[in-house]
C-alpha atoms as a PDB file:
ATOM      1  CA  UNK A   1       6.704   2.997 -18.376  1.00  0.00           C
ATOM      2  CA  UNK A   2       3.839   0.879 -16.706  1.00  0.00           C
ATOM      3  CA  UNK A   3       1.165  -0.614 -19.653  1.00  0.00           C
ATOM      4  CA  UNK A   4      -2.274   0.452 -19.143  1.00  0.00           C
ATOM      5  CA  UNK A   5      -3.589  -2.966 -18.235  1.00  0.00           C
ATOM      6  CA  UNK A   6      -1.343  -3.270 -14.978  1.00  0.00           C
ATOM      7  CA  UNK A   7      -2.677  -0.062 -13.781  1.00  0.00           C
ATOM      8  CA  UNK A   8      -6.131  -0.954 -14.341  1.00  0.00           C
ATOM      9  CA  UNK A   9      -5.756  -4.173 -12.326  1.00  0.00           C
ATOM     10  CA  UNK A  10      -3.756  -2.403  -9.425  1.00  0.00           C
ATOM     11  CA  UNK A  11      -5.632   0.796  -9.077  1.00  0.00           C
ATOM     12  CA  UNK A  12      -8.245  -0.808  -6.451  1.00  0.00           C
ATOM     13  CA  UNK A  13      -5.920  -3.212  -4.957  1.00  0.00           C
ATOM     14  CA  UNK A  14      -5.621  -0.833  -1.609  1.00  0.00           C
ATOM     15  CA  UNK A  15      -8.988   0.288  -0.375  1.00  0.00           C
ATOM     16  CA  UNK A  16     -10.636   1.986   1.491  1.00  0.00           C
ATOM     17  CA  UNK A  17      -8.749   4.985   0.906  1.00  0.00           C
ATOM     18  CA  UNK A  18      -8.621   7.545   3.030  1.00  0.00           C
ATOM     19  CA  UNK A  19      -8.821   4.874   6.072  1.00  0.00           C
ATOM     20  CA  UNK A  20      -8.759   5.155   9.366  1.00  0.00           C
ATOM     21  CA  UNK A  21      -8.997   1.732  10.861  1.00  0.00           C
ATOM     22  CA  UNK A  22      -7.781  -1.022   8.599  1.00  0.00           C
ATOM     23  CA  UNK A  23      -6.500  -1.066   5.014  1.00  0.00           C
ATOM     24  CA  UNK A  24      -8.015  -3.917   2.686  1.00  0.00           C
ATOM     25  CA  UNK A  25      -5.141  -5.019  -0.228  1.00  0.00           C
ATOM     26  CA  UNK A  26      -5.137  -7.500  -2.711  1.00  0.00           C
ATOM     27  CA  UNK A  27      -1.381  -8.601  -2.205  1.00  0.00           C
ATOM     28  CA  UNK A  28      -1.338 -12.239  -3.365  1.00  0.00           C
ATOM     29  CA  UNK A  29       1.349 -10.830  -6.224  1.00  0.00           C
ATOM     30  CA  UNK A  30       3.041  -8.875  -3.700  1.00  0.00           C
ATOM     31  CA  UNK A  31       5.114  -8.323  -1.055  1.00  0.00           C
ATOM     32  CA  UNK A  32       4.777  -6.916   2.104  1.00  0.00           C
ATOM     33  CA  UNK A  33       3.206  -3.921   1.776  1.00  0.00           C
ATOM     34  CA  UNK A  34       5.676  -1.032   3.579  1.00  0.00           C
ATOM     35  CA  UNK A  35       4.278   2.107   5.003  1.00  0.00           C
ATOM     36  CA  UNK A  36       6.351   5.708   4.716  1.00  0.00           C
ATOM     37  CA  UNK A  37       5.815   8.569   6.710  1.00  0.00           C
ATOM     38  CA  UNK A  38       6.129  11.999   4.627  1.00  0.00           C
ATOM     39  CA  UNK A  39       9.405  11.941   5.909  1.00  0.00           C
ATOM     40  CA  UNK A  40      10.271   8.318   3.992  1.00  0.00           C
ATOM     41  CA  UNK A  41      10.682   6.417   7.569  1.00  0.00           C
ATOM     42  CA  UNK A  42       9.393   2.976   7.757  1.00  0.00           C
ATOM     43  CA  UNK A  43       6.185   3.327   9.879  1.00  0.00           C
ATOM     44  CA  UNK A  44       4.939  -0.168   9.126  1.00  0.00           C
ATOM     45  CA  UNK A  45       5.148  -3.823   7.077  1.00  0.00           C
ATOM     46  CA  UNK A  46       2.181  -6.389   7.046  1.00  0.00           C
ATOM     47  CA  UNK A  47       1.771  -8.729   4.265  1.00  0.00           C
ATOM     48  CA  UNK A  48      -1.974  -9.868   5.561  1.00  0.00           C
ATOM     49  CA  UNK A  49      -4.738  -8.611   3.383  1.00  0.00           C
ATOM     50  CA  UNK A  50      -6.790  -6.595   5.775  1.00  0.00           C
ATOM     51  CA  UNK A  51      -3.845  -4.375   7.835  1.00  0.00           C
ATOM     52  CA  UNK A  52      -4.463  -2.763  10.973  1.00  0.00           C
ATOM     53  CA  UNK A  53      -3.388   0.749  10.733  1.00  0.00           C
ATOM     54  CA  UNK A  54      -5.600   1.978  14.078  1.00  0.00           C
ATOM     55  CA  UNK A  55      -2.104   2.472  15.777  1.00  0.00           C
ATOM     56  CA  UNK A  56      -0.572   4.880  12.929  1.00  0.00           C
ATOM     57  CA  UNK A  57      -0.703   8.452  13.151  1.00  0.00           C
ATOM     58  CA  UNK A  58      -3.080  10.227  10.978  1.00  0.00           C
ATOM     59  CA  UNK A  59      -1.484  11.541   7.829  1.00  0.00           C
ATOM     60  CA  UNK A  60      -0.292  10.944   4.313  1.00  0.00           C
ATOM     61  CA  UNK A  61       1.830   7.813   3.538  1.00  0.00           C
ATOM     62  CA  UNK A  62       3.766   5.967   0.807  1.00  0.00           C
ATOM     63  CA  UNK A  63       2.681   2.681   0.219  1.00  0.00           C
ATOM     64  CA  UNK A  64       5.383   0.611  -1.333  1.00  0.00           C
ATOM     65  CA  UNK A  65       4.301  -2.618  -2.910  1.00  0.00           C
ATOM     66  CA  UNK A  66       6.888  -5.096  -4.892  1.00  0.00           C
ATOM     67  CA  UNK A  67       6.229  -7.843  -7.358  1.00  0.00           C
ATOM     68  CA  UNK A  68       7.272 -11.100  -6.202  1.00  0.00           C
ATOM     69  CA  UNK A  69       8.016 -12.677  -9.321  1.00  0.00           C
ATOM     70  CA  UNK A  70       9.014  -9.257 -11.380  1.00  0.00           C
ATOM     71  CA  UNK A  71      11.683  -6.420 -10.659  1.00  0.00           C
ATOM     72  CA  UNK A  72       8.609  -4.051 -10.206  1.00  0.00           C
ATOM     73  CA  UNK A  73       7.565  -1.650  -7.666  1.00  0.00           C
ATOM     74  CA  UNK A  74       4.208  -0.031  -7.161  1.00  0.00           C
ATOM     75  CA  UNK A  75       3.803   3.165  -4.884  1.00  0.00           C
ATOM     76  CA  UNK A  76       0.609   4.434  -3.368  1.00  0.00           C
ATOM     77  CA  UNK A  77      -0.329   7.223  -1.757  1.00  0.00           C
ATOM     78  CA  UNK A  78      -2.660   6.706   1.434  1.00  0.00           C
ATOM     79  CA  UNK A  79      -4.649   9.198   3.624  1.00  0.00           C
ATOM     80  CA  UNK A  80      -5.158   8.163   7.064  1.00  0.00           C
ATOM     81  CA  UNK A  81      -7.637  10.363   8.850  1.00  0.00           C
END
């Protein structure tokens, strides 16, 4: 179970979402951020703070997010339009 307070302060960390161009992220705790197809294959990895997605297909994807100092993980769901 995830407390309240780290939801709260990674709720907005991916924005804007849907997107269509680039993908803003707060990721100095993180990561690279890892992008999954409906399908769970690796589309993407960045670990920059404004991504490029322009050259992604539009669709739903799994952002996967990981805690550099803790064993946790933090999934996303993005709409690229």
């Amino acid at each position: 179970m995830v407390p309240i307070e780290t939801i709260k302060k990674t709720a907005n960390a991916l924005y804007p979402n849907p997107a269509s161009d680039f993908l803003n992220t707060q990721n100095n705790n993180f990561s690279d951020v890892e992008f999954y197809d409906m399908h769970g294959v690796l589309q993407k990895t960045s670990n920059k703070e404004q991504i490029d997605i322009s050259n992604l297909p539009k669709g739903l994807y799994f952002i996967i997010r990981k805690l550099h100092r803790e064993n946790k993980t933090e999934i996303t769901k993005l709409l690229i339009k």
